[in-house]
C-alpha atoms as a PDB file:
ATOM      1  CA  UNK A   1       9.004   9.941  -0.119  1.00  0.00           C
ATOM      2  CA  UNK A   2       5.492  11.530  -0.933  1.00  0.00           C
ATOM      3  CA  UNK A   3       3.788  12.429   1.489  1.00  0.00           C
ATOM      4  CA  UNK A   4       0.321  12.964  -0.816  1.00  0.00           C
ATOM      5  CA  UNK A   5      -0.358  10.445  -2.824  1.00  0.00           C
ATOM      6  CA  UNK A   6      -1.089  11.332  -6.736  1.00  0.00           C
ATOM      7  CA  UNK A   7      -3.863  10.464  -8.053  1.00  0.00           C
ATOM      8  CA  UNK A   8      -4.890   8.426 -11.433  1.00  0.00           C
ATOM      9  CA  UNK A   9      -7.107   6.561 -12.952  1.00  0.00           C
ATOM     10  CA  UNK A  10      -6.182   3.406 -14.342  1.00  0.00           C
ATOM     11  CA  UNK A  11      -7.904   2.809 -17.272  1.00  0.00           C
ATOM     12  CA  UNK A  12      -6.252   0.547 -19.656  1.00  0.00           C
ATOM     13  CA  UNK A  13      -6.971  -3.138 -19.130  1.00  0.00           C
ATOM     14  CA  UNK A  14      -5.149  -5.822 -20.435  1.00  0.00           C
ATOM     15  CA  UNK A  15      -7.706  -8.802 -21.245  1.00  0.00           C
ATOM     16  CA  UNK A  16      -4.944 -11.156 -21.553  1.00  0.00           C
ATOM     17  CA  UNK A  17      -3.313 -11.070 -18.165  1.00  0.00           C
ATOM     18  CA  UNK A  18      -6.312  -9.432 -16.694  1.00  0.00           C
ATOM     19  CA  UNK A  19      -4.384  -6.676 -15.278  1.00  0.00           C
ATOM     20  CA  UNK A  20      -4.674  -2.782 -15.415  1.00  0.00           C
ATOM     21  CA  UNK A  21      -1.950  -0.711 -16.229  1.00  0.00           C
ATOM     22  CA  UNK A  22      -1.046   2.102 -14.126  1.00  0.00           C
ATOM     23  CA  UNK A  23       2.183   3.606 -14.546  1.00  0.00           C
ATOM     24  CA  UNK A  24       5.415   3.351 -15.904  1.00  0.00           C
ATOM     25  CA  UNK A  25       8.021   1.742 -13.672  1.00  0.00           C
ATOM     26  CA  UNK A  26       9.802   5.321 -13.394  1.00  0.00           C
ATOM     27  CA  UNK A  27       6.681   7.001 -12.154  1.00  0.00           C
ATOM     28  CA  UNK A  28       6.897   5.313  -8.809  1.00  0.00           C
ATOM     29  CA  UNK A  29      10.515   5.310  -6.839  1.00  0.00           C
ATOM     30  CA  UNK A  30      11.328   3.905  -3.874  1.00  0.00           C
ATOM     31  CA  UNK A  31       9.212   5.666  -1.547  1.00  0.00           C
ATOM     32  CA  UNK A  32       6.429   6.738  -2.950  1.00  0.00           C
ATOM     33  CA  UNK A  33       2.705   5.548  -4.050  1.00  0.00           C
ATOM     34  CA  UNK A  34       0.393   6.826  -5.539  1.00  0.00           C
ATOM     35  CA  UNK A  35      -3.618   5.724  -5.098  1.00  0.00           C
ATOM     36  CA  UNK A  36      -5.562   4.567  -8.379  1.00  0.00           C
ATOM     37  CA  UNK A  37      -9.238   3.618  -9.363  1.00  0.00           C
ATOM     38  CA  UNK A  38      -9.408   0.148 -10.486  1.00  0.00           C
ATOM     39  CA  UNK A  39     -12.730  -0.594 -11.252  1.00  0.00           C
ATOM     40  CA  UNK A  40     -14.454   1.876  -8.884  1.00  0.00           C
ATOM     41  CA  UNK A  41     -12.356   0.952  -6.405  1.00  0.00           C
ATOM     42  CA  UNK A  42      -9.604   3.175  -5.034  1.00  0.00           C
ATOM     43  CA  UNK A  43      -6.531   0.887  -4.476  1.00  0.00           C
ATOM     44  CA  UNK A  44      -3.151   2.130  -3.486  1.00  0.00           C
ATOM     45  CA  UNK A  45      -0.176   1.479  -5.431  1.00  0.00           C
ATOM     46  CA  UNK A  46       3.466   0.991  -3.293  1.00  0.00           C
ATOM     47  CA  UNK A  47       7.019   1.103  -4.196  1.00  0.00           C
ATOM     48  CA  UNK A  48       8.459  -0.671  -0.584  1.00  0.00           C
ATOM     49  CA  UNK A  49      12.515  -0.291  -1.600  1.00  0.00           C
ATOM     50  CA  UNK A  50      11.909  -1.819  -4.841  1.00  0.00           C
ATOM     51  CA  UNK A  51       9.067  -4.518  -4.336  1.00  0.00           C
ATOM     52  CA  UNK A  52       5.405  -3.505  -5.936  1.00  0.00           C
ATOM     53  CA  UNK A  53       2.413  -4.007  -3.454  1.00  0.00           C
ATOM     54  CA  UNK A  54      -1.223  -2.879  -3.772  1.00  0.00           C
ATOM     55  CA  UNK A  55      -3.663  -2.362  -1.001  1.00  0.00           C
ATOM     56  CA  UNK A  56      -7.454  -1.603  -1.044  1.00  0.00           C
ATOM     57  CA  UNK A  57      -8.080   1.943  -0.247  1.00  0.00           C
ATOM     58  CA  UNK A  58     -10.686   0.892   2.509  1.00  0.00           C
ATOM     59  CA  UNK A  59      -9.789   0.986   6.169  1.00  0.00           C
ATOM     60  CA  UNK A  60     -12.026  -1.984   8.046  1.00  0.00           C
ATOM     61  CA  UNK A  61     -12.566   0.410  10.903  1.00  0.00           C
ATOM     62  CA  UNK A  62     -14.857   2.874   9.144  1.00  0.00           C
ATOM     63  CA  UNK A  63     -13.846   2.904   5.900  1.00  0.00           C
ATOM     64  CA  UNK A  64     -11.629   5.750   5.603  1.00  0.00           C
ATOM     65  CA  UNK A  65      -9.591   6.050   2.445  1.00  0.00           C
ATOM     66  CA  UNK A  66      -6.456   4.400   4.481  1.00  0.00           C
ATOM     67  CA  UNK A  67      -3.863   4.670   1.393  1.00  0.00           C
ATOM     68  CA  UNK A  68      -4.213   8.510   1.071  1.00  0.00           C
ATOM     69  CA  UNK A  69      -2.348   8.098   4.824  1.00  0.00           C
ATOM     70  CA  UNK A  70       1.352   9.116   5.382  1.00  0.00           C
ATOM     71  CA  UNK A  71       3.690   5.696   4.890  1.00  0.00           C
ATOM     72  CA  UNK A  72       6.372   5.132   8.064  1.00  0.00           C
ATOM     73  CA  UNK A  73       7.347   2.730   9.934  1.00  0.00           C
ATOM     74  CA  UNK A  74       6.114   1.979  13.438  1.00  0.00           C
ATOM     75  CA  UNK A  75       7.313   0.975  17.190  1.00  0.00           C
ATOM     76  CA  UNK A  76       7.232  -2.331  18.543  1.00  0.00           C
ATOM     77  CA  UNK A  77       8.836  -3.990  21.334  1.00  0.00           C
ATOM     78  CA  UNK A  78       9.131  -8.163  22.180  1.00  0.00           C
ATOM     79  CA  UNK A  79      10.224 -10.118  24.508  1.00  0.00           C
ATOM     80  CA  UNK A  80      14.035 -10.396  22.991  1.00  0.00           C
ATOM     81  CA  UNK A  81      14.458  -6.891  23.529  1.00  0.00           C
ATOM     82  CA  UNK A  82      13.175  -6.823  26.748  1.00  0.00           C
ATOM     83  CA  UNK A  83      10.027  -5.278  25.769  1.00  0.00           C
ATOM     84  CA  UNK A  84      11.813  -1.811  24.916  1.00  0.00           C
ATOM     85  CA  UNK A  85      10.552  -0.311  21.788  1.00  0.00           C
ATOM     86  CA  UNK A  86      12.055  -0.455  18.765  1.00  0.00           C
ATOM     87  CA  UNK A  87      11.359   1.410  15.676  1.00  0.00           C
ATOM     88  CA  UNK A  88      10.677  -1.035  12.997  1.00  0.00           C
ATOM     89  CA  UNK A  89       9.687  -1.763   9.021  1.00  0.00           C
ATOM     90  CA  UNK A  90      10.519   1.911   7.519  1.00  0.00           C
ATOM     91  CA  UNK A  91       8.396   2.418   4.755  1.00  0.00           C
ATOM     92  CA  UNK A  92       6.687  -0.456   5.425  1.00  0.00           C
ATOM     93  CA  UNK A  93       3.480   0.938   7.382  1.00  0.00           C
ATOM     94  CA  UNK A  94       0.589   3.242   6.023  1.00  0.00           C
ATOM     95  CA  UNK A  95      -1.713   4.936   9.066  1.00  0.00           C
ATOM     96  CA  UNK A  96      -5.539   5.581   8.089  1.00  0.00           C
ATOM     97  CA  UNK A  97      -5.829   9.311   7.734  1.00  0.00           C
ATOM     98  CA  UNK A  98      -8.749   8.939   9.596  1.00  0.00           C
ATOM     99  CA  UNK A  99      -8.314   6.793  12.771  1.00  0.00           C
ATOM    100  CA  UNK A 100      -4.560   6.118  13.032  1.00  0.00           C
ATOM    101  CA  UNK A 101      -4.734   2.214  12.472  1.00  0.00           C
ATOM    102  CA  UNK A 102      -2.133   1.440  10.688  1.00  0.00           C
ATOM    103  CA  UNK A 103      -1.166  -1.520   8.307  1.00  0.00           C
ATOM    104  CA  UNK A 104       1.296  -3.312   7.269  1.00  0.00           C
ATOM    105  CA  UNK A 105       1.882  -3.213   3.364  1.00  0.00           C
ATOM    106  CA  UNK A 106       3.690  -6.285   2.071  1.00  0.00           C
ATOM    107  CA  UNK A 107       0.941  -8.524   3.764  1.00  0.00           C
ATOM    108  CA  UNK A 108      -2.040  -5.865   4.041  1.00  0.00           C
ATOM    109  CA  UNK A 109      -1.829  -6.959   7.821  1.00  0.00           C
ATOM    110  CA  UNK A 110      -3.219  -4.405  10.946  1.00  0.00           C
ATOM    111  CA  UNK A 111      -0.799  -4.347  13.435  1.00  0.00           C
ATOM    112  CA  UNK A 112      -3.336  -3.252  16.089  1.00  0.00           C
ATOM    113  CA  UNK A 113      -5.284  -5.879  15.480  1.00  0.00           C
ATOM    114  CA  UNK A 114      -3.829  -8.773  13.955  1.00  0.00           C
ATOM    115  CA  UNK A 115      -6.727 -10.954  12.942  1.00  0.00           C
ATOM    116  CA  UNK A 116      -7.548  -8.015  10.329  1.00  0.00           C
ATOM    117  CA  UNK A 117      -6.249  -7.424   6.816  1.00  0.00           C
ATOM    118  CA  UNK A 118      -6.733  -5.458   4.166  1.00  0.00           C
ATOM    119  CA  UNK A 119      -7.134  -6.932   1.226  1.00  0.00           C
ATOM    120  CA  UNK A 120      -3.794  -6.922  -1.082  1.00  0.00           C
ATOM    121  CA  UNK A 121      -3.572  -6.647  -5.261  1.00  0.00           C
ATOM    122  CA  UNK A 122      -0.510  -8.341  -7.076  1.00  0.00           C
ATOM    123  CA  UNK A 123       1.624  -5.834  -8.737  1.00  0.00           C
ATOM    124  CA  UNK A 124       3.681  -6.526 -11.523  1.00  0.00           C
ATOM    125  CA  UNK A 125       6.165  -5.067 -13.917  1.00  0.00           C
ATOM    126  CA  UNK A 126       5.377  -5.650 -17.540  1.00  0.00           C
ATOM    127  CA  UNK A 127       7.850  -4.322 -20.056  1.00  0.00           C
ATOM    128  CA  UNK A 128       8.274  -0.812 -18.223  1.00  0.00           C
ATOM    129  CA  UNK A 129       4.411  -0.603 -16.882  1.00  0.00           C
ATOM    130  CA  UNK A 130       3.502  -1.048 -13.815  1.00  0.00           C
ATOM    131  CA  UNK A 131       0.215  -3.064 -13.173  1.00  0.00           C
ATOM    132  CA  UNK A 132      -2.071  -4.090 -10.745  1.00  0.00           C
ATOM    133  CA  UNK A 133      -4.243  -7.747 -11.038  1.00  0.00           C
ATOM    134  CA  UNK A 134      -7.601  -6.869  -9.866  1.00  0.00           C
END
C-alpha cells in the first residue's frame, strides 16, 4: 500500500463522457491512490481491493488536504458485539493528515461525525484508463 500518495495532474479531458483521464488501470493496484488536480481541485484517486472511488481532497474540518492522509481501517464496536471494539473496513478509511478525522471512502462518509461527507467523484475504467467524472 502507499503510504504517500503520487502526485499528477490530470489533464486530458474527454468532452464526450465529460471525464478526465488519469491513469492507466496498472498505475493504481489494490492499495494504493494517488491524489490528482481536476480542475484546480485536488481530488484523490482510490483503488479499495479492486473498486475505483474518488474523494475531494478537502477535509470539512479545516480544510486540510485529507487524501494526502495514510489509508487504514478503523475500530468500532456495536451493540452485537457487546460494545468491544473491533477493527473494521481495511483499506477502507483515509485520516486527515491534519486533524485525524477520518472518512470513509466508498461513500465519502465521516465516521466521527456522521451527518458529514465528503464529496465523492465516479471513477471509471475506460479501455485501460482510469478516469474520474468531475
Amino acid at each position: 500500500m502507499n503510504s504517500t500518495p503520487s502526485e499528477t495532474r490530470a489533464n486530458e479531458h474527454d468532452a464526450q463522457t465529460a471525464a478526465v483521464t488519469v491513469c492507466r488501470e496498472d498505475d493504481l493496484l489494490p492499495g494504493e491512490h494517488m491524489v490528482v488536480d481536476i480542475g484546480g481541485r485536488e481530488v484523490g484517486v482510490f483503488n479499495v481491493n479492486g473498486r475505483l472511488y474518488g474523494l475531494l481532497s478537502r477535509c470539512p474540518h479545516q480544510q486540510g488536504p485529507l487524501c494526502r492522509g495514510k489509508v487504514s481501517g478503523t475500530l468500532g464496536a456495536d451493540a452485537e458485539s457487546g460494545w468491544r471494539t473491533t477493527w473494521i473496513h481495511e483499506g477502507e478509511v483515509v485520516t486527515c493528515p491534519w486533524h485525524g478525522l477520518e472518512f470513509h471512502i466508498p461513500t465519502g462518509q465521516c465516521l466521527a461525525y456522521p451527518r458529514t461527507r465528503v464529496r465523492t467523484f465516479d471513477v471509471v475504467v475506460d479501455d485501460g484508463w482510469i478516469k474520474v467524472r468531475p
